[in-house]
C-alpha atoms as a PDB file:
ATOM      1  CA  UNK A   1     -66.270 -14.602 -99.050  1.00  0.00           C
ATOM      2  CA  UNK A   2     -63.940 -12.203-100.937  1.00  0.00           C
ATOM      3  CA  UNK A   3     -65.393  -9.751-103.286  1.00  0.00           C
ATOM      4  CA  UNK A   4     -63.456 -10.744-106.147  1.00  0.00           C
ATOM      5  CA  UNK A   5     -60.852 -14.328-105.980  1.00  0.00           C
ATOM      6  CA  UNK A   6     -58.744 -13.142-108.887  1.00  0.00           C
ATOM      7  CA  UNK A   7     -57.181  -9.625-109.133  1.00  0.00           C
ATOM      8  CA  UNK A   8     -55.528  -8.435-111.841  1.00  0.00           C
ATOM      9  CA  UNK A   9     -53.361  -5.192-112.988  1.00  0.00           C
ATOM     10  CA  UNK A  10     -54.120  -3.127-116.265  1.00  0.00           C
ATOM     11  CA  UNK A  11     -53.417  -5.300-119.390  1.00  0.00           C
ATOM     12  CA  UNK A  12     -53.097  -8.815-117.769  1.00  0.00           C
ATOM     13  CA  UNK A  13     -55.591 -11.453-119.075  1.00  0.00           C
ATOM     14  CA  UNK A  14     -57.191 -13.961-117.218  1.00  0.00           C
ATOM     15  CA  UNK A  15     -58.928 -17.002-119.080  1.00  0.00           C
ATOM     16  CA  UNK A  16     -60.473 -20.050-117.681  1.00  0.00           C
ATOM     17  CA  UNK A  17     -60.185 -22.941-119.199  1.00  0.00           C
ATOM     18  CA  UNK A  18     -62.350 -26.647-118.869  1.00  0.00           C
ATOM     19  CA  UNK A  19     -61.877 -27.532-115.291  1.00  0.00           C
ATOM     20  CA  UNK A  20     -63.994 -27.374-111.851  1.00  0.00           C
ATOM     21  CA  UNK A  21     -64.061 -23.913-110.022  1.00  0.00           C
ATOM     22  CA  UNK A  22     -64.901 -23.130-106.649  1.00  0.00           C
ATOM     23  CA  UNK A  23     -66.138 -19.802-107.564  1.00  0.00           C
ATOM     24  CA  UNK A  24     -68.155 -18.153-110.775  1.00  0.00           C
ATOM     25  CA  UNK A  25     -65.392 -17.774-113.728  1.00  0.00           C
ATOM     26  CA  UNK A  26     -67.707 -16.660-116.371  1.00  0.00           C
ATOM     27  CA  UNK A  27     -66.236 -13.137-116.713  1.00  0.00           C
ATOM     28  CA  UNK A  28     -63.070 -14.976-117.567  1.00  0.00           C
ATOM     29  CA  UNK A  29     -64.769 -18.093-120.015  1.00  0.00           C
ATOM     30  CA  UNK A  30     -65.094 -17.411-123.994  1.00  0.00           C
ATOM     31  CA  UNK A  31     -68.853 -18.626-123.891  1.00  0.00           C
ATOM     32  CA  UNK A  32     -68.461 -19.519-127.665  1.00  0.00           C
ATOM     33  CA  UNK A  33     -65.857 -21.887-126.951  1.00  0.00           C
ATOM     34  CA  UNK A  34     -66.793 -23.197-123.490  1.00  0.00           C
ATOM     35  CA  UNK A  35     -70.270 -23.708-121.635  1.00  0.00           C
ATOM     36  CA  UNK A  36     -70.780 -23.240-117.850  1.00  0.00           C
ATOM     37  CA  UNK A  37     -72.870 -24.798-115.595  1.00  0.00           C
ATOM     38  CA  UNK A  38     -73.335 -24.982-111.618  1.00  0.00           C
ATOM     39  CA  UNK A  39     -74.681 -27.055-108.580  1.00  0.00           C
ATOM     40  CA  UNK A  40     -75.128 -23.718-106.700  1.00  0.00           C
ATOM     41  CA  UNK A  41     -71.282 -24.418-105.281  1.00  0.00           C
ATOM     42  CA  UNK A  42     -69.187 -25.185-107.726  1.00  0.00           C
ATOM     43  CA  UNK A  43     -68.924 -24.082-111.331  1.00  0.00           C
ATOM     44  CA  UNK A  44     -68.034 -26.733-114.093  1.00  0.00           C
ATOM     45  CA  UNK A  45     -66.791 -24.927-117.640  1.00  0.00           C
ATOM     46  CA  UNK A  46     -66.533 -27.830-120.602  1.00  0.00           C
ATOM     47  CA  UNK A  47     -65.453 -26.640-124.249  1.00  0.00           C
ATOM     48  CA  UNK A  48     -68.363 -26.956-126.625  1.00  0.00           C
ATOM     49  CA  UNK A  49     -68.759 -29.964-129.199  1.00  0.00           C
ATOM     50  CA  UNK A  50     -67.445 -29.039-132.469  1.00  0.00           C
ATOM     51  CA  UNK A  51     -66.100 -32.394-134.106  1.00  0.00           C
ATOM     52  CA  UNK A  52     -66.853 -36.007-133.976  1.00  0.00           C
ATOM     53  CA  UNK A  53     -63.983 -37.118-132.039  1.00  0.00           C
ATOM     54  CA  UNK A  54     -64.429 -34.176-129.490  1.00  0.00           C
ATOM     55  CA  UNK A  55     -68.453 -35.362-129.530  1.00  0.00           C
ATOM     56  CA  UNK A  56     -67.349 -39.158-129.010  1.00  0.00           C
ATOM     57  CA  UNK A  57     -64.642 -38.063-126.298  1.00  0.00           C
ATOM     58  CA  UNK A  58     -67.620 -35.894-124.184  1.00  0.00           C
ATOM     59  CA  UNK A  59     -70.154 -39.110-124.577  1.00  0.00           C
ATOM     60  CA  UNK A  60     -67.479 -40.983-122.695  1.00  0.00           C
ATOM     61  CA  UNK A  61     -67.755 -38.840-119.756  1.00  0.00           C
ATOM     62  CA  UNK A  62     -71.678 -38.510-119.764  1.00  0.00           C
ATOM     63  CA  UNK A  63     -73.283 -35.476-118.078  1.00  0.00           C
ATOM     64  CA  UNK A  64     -73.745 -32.305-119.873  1.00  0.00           C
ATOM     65  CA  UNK A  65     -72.957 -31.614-123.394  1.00  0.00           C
ATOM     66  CA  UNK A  66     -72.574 -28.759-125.615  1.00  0.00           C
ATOM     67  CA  UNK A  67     -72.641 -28.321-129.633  1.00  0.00           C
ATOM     68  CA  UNK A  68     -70.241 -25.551-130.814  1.00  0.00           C
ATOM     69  CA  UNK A  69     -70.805 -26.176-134.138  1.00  0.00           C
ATOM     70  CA  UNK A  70     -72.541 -28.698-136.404  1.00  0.00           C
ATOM     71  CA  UNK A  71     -70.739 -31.684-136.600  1.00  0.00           C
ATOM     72  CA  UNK A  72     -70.475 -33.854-139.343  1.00  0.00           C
ATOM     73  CA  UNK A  73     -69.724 -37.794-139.239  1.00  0.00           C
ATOM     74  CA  UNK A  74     -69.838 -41.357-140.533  1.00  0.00           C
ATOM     75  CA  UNK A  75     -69.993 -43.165-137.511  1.00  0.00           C
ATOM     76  CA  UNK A  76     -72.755 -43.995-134.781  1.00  0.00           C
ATOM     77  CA  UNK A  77     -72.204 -42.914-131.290  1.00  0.00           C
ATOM     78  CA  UNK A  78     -73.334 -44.827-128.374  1.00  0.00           C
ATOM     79  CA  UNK A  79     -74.367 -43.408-124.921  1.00  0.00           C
ATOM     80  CA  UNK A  80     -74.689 -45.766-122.108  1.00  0.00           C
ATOM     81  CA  UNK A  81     -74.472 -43.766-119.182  1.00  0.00           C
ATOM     82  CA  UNK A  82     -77.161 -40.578-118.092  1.00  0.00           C
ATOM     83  CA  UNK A  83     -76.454 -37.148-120.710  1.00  0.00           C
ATOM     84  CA  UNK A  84     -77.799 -34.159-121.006  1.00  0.00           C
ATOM     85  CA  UNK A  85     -77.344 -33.016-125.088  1.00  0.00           C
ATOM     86  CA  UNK A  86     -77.952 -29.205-125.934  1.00  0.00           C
ATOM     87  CA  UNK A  87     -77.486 -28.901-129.521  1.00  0.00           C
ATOM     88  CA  UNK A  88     -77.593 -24.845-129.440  1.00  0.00           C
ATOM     89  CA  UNK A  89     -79.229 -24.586-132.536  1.00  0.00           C
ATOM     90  CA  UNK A  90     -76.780 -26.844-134.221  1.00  0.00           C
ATOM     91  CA  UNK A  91     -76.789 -30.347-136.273  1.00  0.00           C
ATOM     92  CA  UNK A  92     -75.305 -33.577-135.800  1.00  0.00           C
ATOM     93  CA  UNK A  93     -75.014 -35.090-139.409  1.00  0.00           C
ATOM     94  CA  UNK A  94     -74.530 -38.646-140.514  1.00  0.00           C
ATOM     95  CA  UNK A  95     -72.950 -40.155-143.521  1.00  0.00           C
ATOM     96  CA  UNK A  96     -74.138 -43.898-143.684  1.00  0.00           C
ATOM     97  CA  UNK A  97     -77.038 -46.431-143.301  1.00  0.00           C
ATOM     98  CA  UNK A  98     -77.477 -46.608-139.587  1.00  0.00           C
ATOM     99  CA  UNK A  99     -78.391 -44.979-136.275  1.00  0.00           C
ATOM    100  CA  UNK A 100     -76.682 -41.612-135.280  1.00  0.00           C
ATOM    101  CA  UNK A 101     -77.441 -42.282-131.678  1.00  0.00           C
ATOM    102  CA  UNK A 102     -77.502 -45.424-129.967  1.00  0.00           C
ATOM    103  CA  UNK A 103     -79.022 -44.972-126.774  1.00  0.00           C
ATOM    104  CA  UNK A 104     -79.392 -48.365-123.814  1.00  0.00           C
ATOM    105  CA  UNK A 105     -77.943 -49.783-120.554  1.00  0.00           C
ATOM    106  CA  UNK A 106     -81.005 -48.152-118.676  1.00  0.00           C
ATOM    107  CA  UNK A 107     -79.190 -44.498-119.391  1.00  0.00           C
ATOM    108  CA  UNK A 108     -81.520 -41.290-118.894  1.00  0.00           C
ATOM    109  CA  UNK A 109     -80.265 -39.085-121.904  1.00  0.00           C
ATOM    110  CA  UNK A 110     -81.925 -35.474-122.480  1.00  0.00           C
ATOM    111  CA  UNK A 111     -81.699 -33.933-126.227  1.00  0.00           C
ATOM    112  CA  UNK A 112     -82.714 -31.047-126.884  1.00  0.00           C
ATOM    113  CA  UNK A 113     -82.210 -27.556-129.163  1.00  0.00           C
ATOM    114  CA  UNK A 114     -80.996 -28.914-132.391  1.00  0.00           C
ATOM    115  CA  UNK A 115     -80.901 -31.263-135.457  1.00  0.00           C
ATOM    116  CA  UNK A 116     -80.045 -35.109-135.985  1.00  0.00           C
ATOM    117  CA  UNK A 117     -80.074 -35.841-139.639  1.00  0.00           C
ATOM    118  CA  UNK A 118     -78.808 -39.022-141.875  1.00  0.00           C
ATOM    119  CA  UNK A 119     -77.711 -38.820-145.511  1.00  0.00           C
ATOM    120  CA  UNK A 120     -79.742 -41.975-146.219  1.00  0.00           C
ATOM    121  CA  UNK A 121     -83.239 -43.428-144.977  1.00  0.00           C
ATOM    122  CA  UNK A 122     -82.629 -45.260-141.769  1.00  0.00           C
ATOM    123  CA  UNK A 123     -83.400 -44.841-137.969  1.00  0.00           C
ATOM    124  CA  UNK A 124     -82.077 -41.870-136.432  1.00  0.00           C
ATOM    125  CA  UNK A 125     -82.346 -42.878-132.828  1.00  0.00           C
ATOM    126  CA  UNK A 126     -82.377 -46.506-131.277  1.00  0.00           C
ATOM    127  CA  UNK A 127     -83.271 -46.735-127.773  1.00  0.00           C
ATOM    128  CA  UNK A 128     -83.388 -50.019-125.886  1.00  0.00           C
ATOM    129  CA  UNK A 129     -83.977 -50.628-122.007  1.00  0.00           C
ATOM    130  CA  UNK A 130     -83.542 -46.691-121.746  1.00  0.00           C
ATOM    131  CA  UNK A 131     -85.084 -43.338-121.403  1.00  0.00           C
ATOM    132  CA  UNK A 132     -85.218 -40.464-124.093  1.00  0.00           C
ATOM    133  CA  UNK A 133     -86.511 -37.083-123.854  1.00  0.00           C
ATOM    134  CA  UNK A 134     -86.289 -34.954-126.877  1.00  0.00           C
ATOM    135  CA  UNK A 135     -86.850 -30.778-126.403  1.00  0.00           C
ATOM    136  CA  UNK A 136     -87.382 -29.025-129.352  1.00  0.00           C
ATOM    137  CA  UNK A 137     -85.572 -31.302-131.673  1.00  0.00           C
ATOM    138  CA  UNK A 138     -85.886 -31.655-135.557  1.00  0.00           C
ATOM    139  CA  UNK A 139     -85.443 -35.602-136.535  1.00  0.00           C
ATOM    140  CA  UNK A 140     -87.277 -35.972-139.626  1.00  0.00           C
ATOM    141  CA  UNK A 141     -84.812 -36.882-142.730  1.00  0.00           C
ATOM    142  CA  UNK A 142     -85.304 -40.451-142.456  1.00  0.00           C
ATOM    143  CA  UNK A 143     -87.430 -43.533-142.200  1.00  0.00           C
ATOM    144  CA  UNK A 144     -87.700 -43.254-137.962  1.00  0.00           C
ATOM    145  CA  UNK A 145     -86.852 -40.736-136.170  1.00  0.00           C
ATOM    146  CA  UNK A 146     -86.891 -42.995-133.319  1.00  0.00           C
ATOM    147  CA  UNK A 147     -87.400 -46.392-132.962  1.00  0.00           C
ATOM    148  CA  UNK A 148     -87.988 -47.701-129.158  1.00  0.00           C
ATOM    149  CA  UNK A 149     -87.486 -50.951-127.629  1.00  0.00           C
ATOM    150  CA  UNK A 150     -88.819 -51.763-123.870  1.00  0.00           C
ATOM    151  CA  UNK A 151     -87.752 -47.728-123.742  1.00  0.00           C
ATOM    152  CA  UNK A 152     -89.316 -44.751-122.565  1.00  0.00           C
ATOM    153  CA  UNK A 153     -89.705 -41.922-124.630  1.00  0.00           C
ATOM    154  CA  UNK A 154     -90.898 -38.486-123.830  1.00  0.00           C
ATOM    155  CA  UNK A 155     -91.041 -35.835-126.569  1.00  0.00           C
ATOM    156  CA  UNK A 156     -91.673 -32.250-125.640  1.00  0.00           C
ATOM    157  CA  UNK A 157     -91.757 -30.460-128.854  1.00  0.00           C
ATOM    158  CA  UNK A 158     -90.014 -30.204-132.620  1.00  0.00           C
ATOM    159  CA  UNK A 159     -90.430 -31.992-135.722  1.00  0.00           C
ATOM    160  CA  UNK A 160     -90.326 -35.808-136.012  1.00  0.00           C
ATOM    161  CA  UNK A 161     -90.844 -38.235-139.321  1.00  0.00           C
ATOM    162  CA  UNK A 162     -92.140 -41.282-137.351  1.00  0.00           C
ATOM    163  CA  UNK A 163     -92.094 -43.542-134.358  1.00  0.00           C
ATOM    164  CA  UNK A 164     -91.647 -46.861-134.165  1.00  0.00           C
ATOM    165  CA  UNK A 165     -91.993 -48.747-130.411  1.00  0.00           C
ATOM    166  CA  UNK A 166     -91.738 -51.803-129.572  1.00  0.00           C
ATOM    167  CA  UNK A 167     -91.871 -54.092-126.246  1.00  0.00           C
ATOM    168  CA  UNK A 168     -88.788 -55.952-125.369  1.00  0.00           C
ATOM    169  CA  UNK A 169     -89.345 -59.309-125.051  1.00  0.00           C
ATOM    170  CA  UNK A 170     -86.496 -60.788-122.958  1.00  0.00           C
ATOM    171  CA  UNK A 171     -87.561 -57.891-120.159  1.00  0.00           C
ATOM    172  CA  UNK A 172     -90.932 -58.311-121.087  1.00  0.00           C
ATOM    173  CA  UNK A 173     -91.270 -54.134-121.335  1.00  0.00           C
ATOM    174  CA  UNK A 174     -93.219 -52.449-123.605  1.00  0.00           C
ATOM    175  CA  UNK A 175     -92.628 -49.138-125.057  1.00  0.00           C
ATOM    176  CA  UNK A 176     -93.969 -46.092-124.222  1.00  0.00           C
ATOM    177  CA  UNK A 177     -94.303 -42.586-126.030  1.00  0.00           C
ATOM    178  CA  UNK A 178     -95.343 -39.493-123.869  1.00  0.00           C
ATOM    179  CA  UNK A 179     -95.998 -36.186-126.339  1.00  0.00           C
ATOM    180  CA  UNK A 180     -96.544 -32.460-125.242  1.00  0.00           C
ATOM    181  CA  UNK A 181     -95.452 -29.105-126.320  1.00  0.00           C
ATOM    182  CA  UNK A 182     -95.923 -28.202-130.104  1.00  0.00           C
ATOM    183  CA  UNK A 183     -94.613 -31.840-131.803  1.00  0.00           C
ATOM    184  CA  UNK A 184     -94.699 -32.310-135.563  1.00  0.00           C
ATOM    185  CA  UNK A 185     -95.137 -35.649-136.649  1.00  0.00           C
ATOM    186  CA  UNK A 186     -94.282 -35.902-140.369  1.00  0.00           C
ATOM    187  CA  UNK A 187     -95.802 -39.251-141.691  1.00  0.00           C
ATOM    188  CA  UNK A 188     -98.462 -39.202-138.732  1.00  0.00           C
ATOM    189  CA  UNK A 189     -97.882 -42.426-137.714  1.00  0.00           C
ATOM    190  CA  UNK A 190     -96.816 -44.391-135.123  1.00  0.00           C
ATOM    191  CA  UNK A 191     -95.792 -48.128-135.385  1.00  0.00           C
ATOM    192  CA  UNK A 192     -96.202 -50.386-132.202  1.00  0.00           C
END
C-alpha cells in the first residue's frame, strides 16, 4: 500500500467530494458539509442534509443519512427501504397536520441524535409492518410521538409525548415497544 495515494505541491488543493473511495479521504472532506463512513475497505463521503428536497433525495437512496442543518418542511417523507438517520443535534420541522415520517414495507430505519417536531398536534411517526429504533431523540410537540402498527419499536433514550401501538390485523401482528437508556415519556402513557 502506498504511504500517501494523492501527492500534492505547495498551494494546490485537494477536495473530495460525495463519491466511493478506495482509500481514507478525510484529510481532504469539509466534515461540515460532508459525512464519512467505512466498511473497513472502502470509504463512502455523502453531503449532509440541509433542505427538504436534499432530505427527500437521500431517503430515496436509503442507507446512511446526515443532518447539516435543521430542516424545515410542509410535507411528509416516506422511507420504505432500511436507513440509518443521525440528526447531529439538529431538527426536522413540520408545517401541517400529519406525520413527518412515514415509516413501512418491513424497512429497518435507525433515528437517532436530534429533533422531529410538528407545528400542530398530530402523530409524529407512523410505523406499519416495520422496525424503528429511536437513540436519543426528542419527539414530544404533539399528540404521538409514535404511533405503531404490527411494528417494532425500540427506544433507547430521549424525550417522547406518547405511544400509541397497535396490532395489525390483516398480518395479524401486534405491536411491540422495547425501552432502555434514560427515556422521557411526557404524558406517561401508552395506548395499545
Amino acid at each position: 500500500t502506498y504511504a500517501s495515494r494523492i501527492q500534492a505541491s505547495e498551494g494546490c488543493t485537494v477536495t473530495a467530494l460525495e463519491g466511493t473511495y478506495n482509500f481514507d479521504p478525510t484529510a481532504y472532506v469539509d466534515t461540515e458539509a460532508y459525512s464519512i463512513s467505512t466498511d473497513g475497505e472502502t470509504w463512502t463521503v455523502k453531503a449532509k442534509i440541509t433542505s427538504a428536497e436534499g432530505f427527500k433525495e437521500a431517503l430515496s437512496n436509503g442507507g446512511s443519512i446526515e443532518f447539516g442543518e435543521d430542516v424545515d418542511t410542509t410535507e411528509s417523507f416516506d422511507i420504505t427501504t432500511d436507513t440509518v438517520i443521525d440528526f447531529n443535534g439538529k431538527t426536522l420541522n413540520r408545517n401541517g397536520y400529519s406525520s413527518v415520517l412515514n415509516i413501512n414495507s418491513g424497512a429497518d430505519v435507525t433515528l437517532k441524535n436530534g429533533s422531529l417536531r410538528v407545528s400542530s398536534p398530530s402523530i409524529v411517526v407512523w410505523v406499519q409492518g416495520a422496525t424503528l429504533t429511536c437513540e436519543d431523540m426528542n419527539v414530544t410537540n404533539c399528540i404521538t410521538s409514535v404511533h405503531a402498527l404490527g411494528a417494532d419499536v425500540i427506544i433507547r433514550g430521549g424525550a417522547y409525548y406518547a405511544f400509541n401501538l397497535n396490532t395489525d390485523a390483516e398480518n395479524n401482528k401486534p405491536a411491540t415497544l422495547t425501552i432502555s437508556g434514560k427515556t422521557y415519556i411526557y404524558l406517561g402513557q401508552i395506548k395499545k
